[in-house]
Protein backbone atom coordinates (compact mmCIF):
# COMPACT_ATOMS: atom_id res chain seq x y z
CA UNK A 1 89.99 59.26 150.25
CA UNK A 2 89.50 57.91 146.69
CA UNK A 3 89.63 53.90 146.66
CA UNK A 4 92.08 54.04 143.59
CA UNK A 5 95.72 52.53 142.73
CA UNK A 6 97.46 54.59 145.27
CA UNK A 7 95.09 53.70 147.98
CA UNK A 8 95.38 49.82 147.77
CA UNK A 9 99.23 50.03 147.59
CA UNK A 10 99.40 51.81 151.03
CA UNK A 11 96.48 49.42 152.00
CA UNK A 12 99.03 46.80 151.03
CA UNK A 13 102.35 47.67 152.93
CA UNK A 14 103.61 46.29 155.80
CA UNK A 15 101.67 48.60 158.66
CA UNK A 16 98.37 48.60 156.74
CA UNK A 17 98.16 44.75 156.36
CA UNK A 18 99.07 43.74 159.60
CA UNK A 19 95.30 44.43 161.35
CA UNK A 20 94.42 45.35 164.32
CA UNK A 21 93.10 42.36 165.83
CA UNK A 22 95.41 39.06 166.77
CA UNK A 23 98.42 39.46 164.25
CA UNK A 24 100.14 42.86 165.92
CA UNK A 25 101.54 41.16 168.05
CA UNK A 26 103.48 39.37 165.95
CA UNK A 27 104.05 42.20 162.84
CA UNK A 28 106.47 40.13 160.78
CA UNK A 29 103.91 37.10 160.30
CA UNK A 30 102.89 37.51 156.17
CA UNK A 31 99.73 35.67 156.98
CA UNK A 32 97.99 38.89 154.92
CA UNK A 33 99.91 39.39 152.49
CA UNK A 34 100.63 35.31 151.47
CA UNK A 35 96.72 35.70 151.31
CA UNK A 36 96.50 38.39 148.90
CA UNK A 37 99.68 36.96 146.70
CA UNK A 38 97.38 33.64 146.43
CA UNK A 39 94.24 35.30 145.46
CA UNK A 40 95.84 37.87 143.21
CA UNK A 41 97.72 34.33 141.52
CA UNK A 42 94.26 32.92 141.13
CA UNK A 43 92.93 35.52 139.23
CA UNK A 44 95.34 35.80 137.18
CA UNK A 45 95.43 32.31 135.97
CA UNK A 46 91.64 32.38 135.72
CA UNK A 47 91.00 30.31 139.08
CA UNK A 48 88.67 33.49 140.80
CA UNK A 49 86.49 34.94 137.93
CA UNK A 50 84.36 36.88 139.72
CA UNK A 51 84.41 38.66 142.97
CA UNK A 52 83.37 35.74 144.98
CA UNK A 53 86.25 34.40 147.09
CA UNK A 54 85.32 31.23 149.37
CA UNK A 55 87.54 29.48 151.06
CA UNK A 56 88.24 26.69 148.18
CA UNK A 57 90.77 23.95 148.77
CA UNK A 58 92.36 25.38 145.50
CA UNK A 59 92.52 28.33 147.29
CA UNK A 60 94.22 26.93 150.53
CA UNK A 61 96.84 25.25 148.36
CA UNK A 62 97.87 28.12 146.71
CA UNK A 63 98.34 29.75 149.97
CA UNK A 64 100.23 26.38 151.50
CA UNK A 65 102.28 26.20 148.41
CA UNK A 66 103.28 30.01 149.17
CA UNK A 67 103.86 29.56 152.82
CA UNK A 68 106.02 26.69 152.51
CA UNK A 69 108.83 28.59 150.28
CA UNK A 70 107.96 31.69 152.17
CA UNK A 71 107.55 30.95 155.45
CA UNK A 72 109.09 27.40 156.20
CA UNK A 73 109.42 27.54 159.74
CA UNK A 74 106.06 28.71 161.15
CA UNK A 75 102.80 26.85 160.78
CA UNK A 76 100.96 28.07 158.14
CA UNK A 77 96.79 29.12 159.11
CA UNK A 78 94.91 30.36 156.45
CA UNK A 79 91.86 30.58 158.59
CA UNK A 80 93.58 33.58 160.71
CA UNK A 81 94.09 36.10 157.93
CA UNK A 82 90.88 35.05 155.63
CA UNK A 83 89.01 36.17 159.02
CA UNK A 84 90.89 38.97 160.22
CA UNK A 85 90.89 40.76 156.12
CA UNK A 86 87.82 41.72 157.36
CA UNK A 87 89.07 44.63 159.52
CA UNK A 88 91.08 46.04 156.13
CA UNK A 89 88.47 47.73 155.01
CA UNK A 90 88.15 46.10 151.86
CA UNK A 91 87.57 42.27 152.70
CA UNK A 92 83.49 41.87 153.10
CA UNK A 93 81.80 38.17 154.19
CA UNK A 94 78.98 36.84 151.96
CA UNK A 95 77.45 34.51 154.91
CA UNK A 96 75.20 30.75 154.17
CA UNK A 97 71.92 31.24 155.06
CA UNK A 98 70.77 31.09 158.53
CA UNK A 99 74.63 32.41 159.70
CA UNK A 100 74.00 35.92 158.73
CA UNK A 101 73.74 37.05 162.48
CA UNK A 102 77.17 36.02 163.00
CA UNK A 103 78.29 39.34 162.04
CA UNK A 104 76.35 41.27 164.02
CA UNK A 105 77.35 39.80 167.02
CA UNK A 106 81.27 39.69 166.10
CA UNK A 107 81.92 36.14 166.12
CA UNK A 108 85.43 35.38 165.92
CA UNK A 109 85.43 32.37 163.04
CA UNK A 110 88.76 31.58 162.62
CA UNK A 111 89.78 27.62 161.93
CA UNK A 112 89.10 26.69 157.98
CA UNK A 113 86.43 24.33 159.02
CA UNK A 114 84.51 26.70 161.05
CA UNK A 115 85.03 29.68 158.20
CA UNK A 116 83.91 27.24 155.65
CA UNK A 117 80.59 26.00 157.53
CA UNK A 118 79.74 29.87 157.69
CA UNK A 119 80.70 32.12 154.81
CA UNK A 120 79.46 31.17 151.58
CA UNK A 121 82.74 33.75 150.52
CA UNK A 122 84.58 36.71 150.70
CA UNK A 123 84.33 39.71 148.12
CA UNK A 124 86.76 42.87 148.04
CA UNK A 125 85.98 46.67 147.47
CA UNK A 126 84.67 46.68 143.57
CA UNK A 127 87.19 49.53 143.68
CA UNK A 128 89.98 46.67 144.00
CA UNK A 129 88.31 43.90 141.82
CA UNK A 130 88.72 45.86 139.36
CA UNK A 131 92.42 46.95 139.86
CA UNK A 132 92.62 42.77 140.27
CA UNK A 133 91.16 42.84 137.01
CA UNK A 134 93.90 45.15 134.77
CA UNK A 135 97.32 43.45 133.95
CA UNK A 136 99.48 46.50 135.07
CA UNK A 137 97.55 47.50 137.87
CA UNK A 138 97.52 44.14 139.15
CA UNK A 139 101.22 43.50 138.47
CA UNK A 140 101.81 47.29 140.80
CA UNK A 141 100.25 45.62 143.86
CA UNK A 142 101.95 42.22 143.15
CA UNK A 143 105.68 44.00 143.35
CA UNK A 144 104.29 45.66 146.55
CA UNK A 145 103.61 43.04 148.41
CA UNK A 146 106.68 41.41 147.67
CA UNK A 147 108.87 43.99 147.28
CA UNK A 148 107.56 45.21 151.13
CA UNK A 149 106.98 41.69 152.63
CA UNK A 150 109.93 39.29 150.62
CA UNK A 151 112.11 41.49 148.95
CA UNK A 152 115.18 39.36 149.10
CA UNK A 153 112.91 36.20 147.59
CA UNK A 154 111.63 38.32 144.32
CA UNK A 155 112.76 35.92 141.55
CA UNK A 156 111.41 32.55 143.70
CA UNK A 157 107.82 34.17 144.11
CA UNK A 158 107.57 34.88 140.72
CA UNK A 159 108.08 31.21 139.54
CA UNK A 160 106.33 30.21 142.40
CA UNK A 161 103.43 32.24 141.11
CA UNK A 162 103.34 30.43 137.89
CA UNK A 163 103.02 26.90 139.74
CA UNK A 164 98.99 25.53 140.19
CA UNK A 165 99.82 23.32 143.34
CA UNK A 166 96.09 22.55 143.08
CA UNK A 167 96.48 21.33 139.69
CA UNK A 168 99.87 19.72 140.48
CA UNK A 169 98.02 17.81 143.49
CA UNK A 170 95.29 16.48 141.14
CA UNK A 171 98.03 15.11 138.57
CA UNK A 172 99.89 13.58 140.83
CA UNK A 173 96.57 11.65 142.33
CA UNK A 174 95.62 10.97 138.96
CA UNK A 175 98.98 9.24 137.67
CA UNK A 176 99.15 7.18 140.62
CA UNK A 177 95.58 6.58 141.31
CA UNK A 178 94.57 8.01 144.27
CA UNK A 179 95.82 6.40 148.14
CA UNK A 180 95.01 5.20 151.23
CA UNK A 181 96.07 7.85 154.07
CA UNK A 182 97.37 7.15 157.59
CA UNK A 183 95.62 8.76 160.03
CA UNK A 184 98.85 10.47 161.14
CA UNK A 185 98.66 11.97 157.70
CA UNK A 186 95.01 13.92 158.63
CA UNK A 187 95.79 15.95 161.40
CA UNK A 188 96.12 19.11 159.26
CA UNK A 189 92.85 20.62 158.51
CA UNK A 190 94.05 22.39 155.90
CA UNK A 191 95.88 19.77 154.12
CA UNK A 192 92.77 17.70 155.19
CA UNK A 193 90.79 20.43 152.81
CA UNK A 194 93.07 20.15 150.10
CA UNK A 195 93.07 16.47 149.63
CA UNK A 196 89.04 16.25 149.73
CA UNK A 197 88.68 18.93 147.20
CA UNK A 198 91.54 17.17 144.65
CA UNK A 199 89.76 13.48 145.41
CA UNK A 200 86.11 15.07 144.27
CA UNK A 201 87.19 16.98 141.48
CA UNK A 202 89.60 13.59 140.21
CA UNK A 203 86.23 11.70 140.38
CA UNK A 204 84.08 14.34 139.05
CA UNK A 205 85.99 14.63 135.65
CA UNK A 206 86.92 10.99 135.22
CA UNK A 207 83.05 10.54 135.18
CA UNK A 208 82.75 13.52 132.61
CA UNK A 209 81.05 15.66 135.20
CA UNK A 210 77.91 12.86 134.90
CA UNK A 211 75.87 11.44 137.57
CA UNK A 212 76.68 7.72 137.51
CA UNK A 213 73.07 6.70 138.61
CA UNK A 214 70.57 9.38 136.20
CA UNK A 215 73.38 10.93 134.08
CA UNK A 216 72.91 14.28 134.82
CA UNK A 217 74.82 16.91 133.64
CA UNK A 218 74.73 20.44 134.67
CA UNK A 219 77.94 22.96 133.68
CA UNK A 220 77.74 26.81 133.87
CA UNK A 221 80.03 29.14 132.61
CA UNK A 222 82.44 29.09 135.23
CA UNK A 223 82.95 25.31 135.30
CA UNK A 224 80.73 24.54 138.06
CA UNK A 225 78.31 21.88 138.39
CA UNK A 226 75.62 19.68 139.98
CA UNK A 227 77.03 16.29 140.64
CA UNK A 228 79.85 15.67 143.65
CA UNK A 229 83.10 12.92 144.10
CA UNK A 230 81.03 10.68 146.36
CA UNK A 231 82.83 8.06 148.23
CA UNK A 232 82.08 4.45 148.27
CA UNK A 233 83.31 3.01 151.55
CA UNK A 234 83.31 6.27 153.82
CA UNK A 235 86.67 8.49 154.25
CA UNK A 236 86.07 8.47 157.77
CA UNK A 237 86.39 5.34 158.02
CA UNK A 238 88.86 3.74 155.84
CA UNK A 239 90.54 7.34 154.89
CA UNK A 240 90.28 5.55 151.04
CA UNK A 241 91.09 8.03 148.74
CA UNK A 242 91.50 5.88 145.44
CA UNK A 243 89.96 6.78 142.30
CA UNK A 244 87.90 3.41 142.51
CA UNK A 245 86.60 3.82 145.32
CA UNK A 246 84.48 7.22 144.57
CA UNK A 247 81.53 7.77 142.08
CA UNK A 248 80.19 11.02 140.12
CA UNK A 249 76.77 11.45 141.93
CA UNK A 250 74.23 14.32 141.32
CA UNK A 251 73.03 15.94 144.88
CA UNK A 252 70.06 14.03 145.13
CA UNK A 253 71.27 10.70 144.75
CA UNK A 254 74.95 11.61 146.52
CA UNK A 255 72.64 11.70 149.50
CA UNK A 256 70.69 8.42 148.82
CA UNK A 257 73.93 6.37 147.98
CA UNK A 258 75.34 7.90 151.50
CA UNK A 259 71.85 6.71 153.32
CA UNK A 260 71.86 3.57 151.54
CA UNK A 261 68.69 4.03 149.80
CA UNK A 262 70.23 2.37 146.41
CA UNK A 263 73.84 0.14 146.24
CA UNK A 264 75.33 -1.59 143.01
CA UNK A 265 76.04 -5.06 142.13
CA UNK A 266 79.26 -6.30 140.85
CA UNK A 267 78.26 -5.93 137.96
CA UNK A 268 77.51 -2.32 138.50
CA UNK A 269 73.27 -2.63 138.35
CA UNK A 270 71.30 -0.94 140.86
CA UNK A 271 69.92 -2.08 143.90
CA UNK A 272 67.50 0.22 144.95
CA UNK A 273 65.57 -0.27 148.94
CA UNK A 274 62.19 -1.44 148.73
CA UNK A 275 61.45 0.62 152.22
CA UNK A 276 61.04 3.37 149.82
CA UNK A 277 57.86 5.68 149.35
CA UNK A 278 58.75 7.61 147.00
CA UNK A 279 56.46 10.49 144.30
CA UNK A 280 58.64 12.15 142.08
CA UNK A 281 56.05 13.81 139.31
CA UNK A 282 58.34 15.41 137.35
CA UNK A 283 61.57 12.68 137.04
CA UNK A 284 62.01 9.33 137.21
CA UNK A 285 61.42 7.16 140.19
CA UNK A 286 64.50 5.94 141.58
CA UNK A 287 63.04 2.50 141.73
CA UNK A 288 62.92 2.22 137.92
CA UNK A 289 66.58 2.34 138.12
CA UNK A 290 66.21 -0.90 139.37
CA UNK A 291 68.74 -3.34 136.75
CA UNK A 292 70.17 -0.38 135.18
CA UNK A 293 73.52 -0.66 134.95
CA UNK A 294 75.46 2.80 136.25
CA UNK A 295 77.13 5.01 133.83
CA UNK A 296 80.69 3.89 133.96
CA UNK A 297 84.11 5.80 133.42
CA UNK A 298 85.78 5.50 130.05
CA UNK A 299 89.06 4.25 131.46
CA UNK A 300 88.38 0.60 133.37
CA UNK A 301 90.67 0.81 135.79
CA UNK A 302 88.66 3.78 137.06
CA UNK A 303 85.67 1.38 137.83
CA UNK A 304 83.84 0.95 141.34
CA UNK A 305 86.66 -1.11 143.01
CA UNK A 306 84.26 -4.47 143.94
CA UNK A 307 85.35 -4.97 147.24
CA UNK A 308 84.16 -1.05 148.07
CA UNK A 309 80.55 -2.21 146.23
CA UNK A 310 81.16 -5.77 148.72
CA UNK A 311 81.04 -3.18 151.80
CA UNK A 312 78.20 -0.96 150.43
CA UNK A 313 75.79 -3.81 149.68
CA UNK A 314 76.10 -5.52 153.18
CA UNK A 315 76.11 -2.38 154.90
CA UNK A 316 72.53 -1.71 153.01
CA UNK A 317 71.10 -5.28 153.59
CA UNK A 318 72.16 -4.82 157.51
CA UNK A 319 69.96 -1.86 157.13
CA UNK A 320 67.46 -3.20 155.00
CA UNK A 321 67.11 -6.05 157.90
């Protein structure tokens, strides 16, 4: 049968997205097709440029924002239809290296954490990417999911579709700058996601995508680039979420700053471990940072919060010792 328009929109009703494995038994559950409403939302606003799907925290708060007008009562689990897709016929895993064998032997990956420790992302039929791709073809498979899945909630998905709760998130965190969860407040895993992803990407930009210890800057074409939200004193541990209490660190030195190889003074020099042996040929030695002072934000009140840098410093001396 010929993967075209026609195909997809049977592919897309009610019998055909409910799969075979886990969800039958409960046919009315729009796990699937909340899924494909976020995805096809993302595109669309220029979130998924290419067919390379992984399982983003923008992603999972398009799908919460969806499921919480949609589907208020159950508890939503993005993990169970990004995993099950793949019996659709048209929902393929691109694995991370050395998980590839996963496949093979039909392990069931289901939770968000697990998925996202696996599969570097999804990717659909190029017959359907490019349907994804074409306004009016796109808008066809839009009306059919809702029109077979939440036909009496037409007008409140289409304004809903027009909302970036990713976006929203990040302005919100932004305006009041950042906070301090309780751990009460963490026991979603997909909220959990969400709130990581906003933090890093907050920091990120209000360092001008930089590395605050070399200034590196990397940027492709799609936006991504080399240098993470690092934070100072550790989530884990004092679930800190403020905007001064992260820095814009490239991968390399993301890692150091976690291992407390360098630290900063209040005055925001570097401190870098003389238990170091380090040859780096072809950049500079970290220990020549030694006195520099970090690249900063442009806004002050963005700054290293001291009393993070206070915790950093005498957690590297106790190591240092």
């Amino acid at each position: 049968m010929a993967k075209d328009l026609a195909y997809y929109v049977k592919k897309f009703s009610p019998k055909s997205v409910v799969g075979k494995l886990g969800l039958n038994v409960n046919p009315g559950a729009p796990n699937k097709p909340i899924l494909l409403l976020s995805i096809i939302e993302m595109i669309t606003t220029g979130q998924i440029l290419r067919n390379q799907i992984p399982l983003s925290a923008e992603l999972i708060a398009t799908f919460l924002k969806l499921w919480s007008h949609l589907e208020p009562v159950r508890k939503p689990d993005i993990g169970l239809p990004f995993y099950h897709f793949t019996s659709d016929g048209f929902w393929y895993f691109e694995m991370k290296l050395g998980f590839e064998s996963l496949i093979a032997a039909k392990v069931k990956s289901r939770t968000p954490s697990t998925i996202r420790q696996t599969v570097e992302y999804a990717y659909l039929d190029d017959e359907l990417w490019s349907l994804l791709q074409n306004e009016s073809e796109r808008t066809v498979l839009t009306h059919t999911l809702i029109n077979s899945w939440f036909n009496e909630r037409t007008q409140d998905i289409k304004s809903l579709l027009q909302v970036n709760a990713f976006a929203e998130l990040q302005d919100q965190l932004q305006r009041s700058g950042g906070k301090v969860y309780q751990p009460e407040e963490l026991e979603d895993e997909q909220a959990v996601i969400v709130r990581d992803g906003a933090f890093r990407k907050i920091v990120v930009s209000t360092y001008n995508q930089r590395c605050a210890f070399c200034g590196l800057q990397i940027l492709d074409l799609l936006g991504q680039n080399i240098v993470d939200g690092s934070h100072i004193k550790p989530f884990s541990q004092f679930y800190d979420d403020r905007i001064d209490n992260g820095l814009s660190l490239c991968k390399n030195h993301h890692w150091a700053f976690d291992r407390f190889w360098f630290t900063i003074n209040d005055d925001y020099t570097i401190i870098v471990s003389d238990n170091l042996r380090e040859d780096s040929p072809n950049a500079r030695p970290m220990r020549e940072f030694r006195g520099d002072r970090i690249i900063l934000p442009a806004q002050e009140q963005y700054y290293p919060r001291l009393d993070s840098l206070q915790w950093h410093r005498e957690e590297f001396s106790r190591r240092a010792a």
